[in-house]
Protein backbone atom coordinates (compact mmCIF):
# COMPACT_ATOMS: atom_id res chain seq x y z
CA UNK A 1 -49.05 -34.66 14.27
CA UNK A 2 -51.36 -33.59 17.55
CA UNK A 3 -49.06 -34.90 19.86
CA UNK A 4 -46.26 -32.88 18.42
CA UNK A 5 -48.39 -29.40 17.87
CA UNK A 6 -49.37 -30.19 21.44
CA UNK A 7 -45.98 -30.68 22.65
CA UNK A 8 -44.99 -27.20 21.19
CA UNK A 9 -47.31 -25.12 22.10
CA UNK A 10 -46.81 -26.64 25.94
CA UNK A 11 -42.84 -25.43 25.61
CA UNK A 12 -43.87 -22.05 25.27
CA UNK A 13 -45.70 -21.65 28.45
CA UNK A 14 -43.75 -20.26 30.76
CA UNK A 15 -45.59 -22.68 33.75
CA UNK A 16 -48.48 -25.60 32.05
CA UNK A 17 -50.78 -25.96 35.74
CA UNK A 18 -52.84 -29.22 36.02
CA UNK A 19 -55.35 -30.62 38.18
CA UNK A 20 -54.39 -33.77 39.44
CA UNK A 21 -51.21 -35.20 40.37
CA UNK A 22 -51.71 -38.17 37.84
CA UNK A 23 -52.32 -35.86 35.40
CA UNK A 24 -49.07 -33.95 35.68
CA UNK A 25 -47.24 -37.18 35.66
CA UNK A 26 -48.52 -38.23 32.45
CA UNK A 27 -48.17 -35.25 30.74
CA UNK A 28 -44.59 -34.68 32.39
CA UNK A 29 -43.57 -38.35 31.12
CA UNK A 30 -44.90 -37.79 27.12
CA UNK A 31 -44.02 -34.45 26.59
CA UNK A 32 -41.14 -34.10 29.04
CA UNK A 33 -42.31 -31.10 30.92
CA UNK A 34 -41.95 -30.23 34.20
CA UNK A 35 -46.21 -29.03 35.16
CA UNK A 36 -47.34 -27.66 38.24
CA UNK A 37 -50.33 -29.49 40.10
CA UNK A 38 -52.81 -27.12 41.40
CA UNK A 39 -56.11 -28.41 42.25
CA UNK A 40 -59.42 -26.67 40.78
CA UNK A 41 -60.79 -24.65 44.45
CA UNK A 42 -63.37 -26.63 45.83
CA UNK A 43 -65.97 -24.71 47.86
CA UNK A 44 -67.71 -27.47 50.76
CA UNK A 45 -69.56 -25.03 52.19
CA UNK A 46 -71.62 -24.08 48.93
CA UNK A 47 -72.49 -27.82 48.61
CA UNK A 48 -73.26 -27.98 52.14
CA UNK A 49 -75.69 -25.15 51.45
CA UNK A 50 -77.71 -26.48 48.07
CA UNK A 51 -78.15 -29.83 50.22
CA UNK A 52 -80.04 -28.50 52.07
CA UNK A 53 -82.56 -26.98 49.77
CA UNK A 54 -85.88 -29.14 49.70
CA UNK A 55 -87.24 -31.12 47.04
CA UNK A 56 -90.97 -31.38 45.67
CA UNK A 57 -90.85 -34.77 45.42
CA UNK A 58 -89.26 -37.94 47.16
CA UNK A 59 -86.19 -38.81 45.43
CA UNK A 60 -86.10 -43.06 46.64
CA UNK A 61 -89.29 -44.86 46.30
CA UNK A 62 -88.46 -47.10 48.89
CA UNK A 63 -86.95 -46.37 51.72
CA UNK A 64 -85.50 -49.66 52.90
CA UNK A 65 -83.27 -49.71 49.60
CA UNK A 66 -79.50 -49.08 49.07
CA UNK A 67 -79.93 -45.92 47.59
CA UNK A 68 -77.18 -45.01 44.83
CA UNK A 69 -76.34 -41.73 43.32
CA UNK A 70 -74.42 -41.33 39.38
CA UNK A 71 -74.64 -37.85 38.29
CA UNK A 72 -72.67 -36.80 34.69
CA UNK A 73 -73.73 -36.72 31.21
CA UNK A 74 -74.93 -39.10 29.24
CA UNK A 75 -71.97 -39.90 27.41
CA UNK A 76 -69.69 -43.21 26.34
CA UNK A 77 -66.86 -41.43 28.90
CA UNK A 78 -69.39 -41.80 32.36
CA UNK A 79 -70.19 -45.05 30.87
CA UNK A 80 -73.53 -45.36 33.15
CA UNK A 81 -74.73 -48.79 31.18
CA UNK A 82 -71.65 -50.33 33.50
CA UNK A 83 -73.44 -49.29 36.43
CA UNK A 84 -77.13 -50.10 35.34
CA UNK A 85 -75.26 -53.46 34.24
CA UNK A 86 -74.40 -54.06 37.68
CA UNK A 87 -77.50 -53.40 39.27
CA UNK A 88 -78.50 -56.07 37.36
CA UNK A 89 -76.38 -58.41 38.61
CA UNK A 90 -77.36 -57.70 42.04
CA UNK A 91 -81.06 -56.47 42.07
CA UNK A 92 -82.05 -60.13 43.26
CA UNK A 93 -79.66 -60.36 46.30
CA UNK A 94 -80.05 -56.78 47.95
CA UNK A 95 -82.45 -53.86 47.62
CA UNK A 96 -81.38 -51.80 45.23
CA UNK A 97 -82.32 -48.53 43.68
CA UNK A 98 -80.44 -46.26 41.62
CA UNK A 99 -80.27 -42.44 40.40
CA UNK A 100 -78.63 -41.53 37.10
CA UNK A 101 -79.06 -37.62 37.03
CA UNK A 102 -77.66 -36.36 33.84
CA UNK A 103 -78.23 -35.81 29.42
CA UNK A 104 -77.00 -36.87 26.84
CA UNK A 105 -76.78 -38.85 23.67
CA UNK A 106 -76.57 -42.05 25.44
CA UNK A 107 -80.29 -41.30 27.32
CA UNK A 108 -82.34 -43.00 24.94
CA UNK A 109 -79.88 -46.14 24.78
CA UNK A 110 -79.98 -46.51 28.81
CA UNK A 111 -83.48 -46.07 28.99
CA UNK A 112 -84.11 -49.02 26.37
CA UNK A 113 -81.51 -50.79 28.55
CA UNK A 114 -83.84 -50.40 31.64
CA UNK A 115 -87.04 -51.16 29.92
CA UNK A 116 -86.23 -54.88 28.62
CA UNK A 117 -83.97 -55.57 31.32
CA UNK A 118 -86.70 -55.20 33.68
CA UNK A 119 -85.09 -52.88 35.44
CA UNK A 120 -87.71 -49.72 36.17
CA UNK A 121 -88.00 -50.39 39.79
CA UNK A 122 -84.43 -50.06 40.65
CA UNK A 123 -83.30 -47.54 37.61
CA UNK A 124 -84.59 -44.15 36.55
CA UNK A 125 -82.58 -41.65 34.86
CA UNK A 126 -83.76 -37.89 35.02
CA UNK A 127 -82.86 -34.68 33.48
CA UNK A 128 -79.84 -33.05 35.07
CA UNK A 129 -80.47 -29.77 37.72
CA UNK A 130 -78.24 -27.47 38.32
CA UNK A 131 -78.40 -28.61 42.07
CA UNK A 132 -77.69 -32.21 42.14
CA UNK A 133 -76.64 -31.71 46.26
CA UNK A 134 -80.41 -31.95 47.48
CA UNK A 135 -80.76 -35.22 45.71
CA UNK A 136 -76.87 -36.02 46.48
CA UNK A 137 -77.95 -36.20 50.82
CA UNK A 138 -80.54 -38.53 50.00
CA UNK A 139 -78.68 -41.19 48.57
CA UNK A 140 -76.18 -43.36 50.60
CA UNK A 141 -73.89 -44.76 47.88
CA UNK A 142 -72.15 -42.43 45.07
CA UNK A 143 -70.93 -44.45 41.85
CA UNK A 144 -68.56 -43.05 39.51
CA UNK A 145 -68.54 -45.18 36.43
CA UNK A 146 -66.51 -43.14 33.92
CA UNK A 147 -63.71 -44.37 32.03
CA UNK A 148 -61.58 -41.53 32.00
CA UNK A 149 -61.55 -38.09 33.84
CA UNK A 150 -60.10 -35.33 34.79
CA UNK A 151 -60.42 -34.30 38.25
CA UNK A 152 -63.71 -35.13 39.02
CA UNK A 153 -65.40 -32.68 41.38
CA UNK A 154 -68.77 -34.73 41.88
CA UNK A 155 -66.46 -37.37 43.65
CA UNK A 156 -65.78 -33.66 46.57
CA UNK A 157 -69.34 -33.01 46.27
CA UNK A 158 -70.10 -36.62 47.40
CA UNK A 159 -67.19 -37.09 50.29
CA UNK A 160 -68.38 -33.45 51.34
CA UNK A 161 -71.74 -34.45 52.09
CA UNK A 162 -70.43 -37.63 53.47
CA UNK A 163 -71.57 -40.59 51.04
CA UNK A 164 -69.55 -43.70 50.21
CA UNK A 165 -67.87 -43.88 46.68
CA UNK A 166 -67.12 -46.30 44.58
CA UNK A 167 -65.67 -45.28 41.74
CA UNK A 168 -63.46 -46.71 38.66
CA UNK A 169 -59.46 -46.59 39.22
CA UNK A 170 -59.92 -44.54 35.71
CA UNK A 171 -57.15 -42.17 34.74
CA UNK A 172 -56.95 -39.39 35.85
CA UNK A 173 -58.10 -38.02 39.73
CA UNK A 174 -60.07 -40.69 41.25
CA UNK A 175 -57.42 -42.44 43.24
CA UNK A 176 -56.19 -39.47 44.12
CA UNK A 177 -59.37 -38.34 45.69
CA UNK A 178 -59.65 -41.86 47.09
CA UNK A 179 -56.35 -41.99 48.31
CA UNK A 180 -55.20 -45.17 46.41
CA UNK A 181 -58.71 -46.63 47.73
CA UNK A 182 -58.04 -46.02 51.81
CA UNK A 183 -61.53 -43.57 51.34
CA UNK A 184 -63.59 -45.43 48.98
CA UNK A 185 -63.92 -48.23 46.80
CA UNK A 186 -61.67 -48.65 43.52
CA UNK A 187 -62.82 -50.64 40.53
CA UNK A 188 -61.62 -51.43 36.59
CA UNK A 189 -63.15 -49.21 34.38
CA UNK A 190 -66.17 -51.05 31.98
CA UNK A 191 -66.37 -54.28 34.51
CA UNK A 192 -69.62 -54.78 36.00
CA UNK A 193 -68.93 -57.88 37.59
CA UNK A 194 -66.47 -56.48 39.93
CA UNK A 195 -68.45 -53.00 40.31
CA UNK A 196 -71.44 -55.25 41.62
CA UNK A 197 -68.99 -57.75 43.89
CA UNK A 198 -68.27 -53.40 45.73
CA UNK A 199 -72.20 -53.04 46.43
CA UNK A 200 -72.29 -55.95 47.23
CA UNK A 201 -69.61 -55.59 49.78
CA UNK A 202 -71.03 -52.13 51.25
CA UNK A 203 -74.31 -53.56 51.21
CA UNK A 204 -73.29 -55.96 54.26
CA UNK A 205 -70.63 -53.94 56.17
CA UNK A 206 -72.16 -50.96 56.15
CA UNK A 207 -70.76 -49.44 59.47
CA UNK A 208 -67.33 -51.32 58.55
CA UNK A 209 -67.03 -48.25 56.39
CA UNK A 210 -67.98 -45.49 58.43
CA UNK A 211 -64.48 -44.24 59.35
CA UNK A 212 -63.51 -44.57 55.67
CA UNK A 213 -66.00 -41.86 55.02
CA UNK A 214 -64.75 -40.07 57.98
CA UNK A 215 -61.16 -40.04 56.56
CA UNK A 216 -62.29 -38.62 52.93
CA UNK A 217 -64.48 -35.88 54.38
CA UNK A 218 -61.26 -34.96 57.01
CA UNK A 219 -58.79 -34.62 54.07
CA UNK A 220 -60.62 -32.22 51.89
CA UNK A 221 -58.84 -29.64 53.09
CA UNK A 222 -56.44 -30.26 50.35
CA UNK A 223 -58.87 -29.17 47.61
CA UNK A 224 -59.92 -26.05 49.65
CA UNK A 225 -60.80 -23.19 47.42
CA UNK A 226 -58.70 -20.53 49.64
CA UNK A 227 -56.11 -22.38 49.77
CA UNK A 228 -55.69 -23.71 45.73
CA UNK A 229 -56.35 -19.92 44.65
CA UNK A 230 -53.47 -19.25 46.76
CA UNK A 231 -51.22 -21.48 45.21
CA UNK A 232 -52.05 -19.68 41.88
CA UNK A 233 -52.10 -15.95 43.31
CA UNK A 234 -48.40 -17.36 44.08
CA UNK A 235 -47.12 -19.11 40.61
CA UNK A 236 -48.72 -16.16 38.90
CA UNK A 237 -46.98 -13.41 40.81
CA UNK A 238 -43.92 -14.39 39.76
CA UNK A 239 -44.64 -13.84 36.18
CA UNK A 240 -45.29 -9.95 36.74
């Protein structure tokens, strides 16, 4: 009954936009609509700008760690206990420290994770800030664990300030962002085991990966903010 309320209401729009490209092609395929992919403006030179900001207190404890970044609620959709389940897989082999930054319902359920896991030194979750970007330079590896999405900006924020990602092949934006995986690191959503075999991976070829990082941060031009709000300034304008 949803599905077909949904469907209605989308054949009265004169134009349905969507974020991703995915996205339009699954909504095109069940409801047989013809969307428009616009994608939300993206401003690098803000993020640029809150990075920069200093912090009271040192973010790593260690600095001879791999240093990993998650930031997003605490919620089954970001699905951090994949990533904290990972760690654990390979907190004996490499270095390893993490930062979840985010709330949520799932906060007290992580936390317990951490605690009889033995986990402390190389997980701590903290309350989300409204600037993540200061604490985003520090790290050297973002993780995106979530098992669906739209189009997930904090993947931007992360190529912007030029971090690795690895993040799940989840529908709907990150292989997009990723470029099918040519900018970053792809994995099944929920599987830890091959979400530790990627750290693992960037953990020894390190520089290997440099001009992957490169090519992300060289094609965000296609989620400019100038240029996005012109593509709607356009669509719109011919509705008046």
């Amino acid at each position: 009954m949803v599905a077909i309320i949904f469907k209605r209401v989308l054949k009265i729009a004169d134009k349905v936009i969507v974020n991703s490209i995915d996205f339009k092609r699954e909504l095109d395929n069940k409801f047989n609509i013809n969307t428009k992919c616009i994608y939300n403006p993206f401003n690098k030179s803000t993020v640029i700008k809150l990075s920069k900001k200093k912090l009271n207190k040192s973010v790593y404890r260690n600095d001879k760690t791999l240093k990993i970044l998650n930031v997003g609620r605490l919620v089954d959709q970001k699905d951090q206990m994949t990533l904290i389940k990972a760690i654990k897989l390979v907190k004996n082999k490499i270095p390893i420290e993490a930062l979840i930054i985010g709330n949520g319902i799932k906060k007290n359920e992580l936390q317990n994770y951490i605690y009889k896991n033995n986990l402390k030194k190389n997980v701590r979750v903290i309350n989300f800030t409204n600037n993540p970007y200061n604490y985003m330079q520090k790290c050297e590896l973002f993780i995106l664990s979530s098992i669906y999405e739209g189009l997930p900006n904090v993947l931007l924020e992360a190529q912007c300030l030029k971090k690795f990602i690895i993040s799940t092949r989840c529908p709907t934006g990150p292989r997009e962002i990723l470029m099918n995986g040519k900018v970053g690191h792809l994995f099944s959503p929920t599987n830890e085991i091959e979400l530790s075999n990627k750290i693992l991976d960037y953990y020894k070829n390190k520089k290997k990966y440099n001009r992957m990082i490169n090519l992300g941060y060289k094609n965000l031009y296609r989620f400019d903010g100038k240029i996005n709000l012109e593509k709607y300034y356009s669509l719109i304008k011919k509705y008046l």
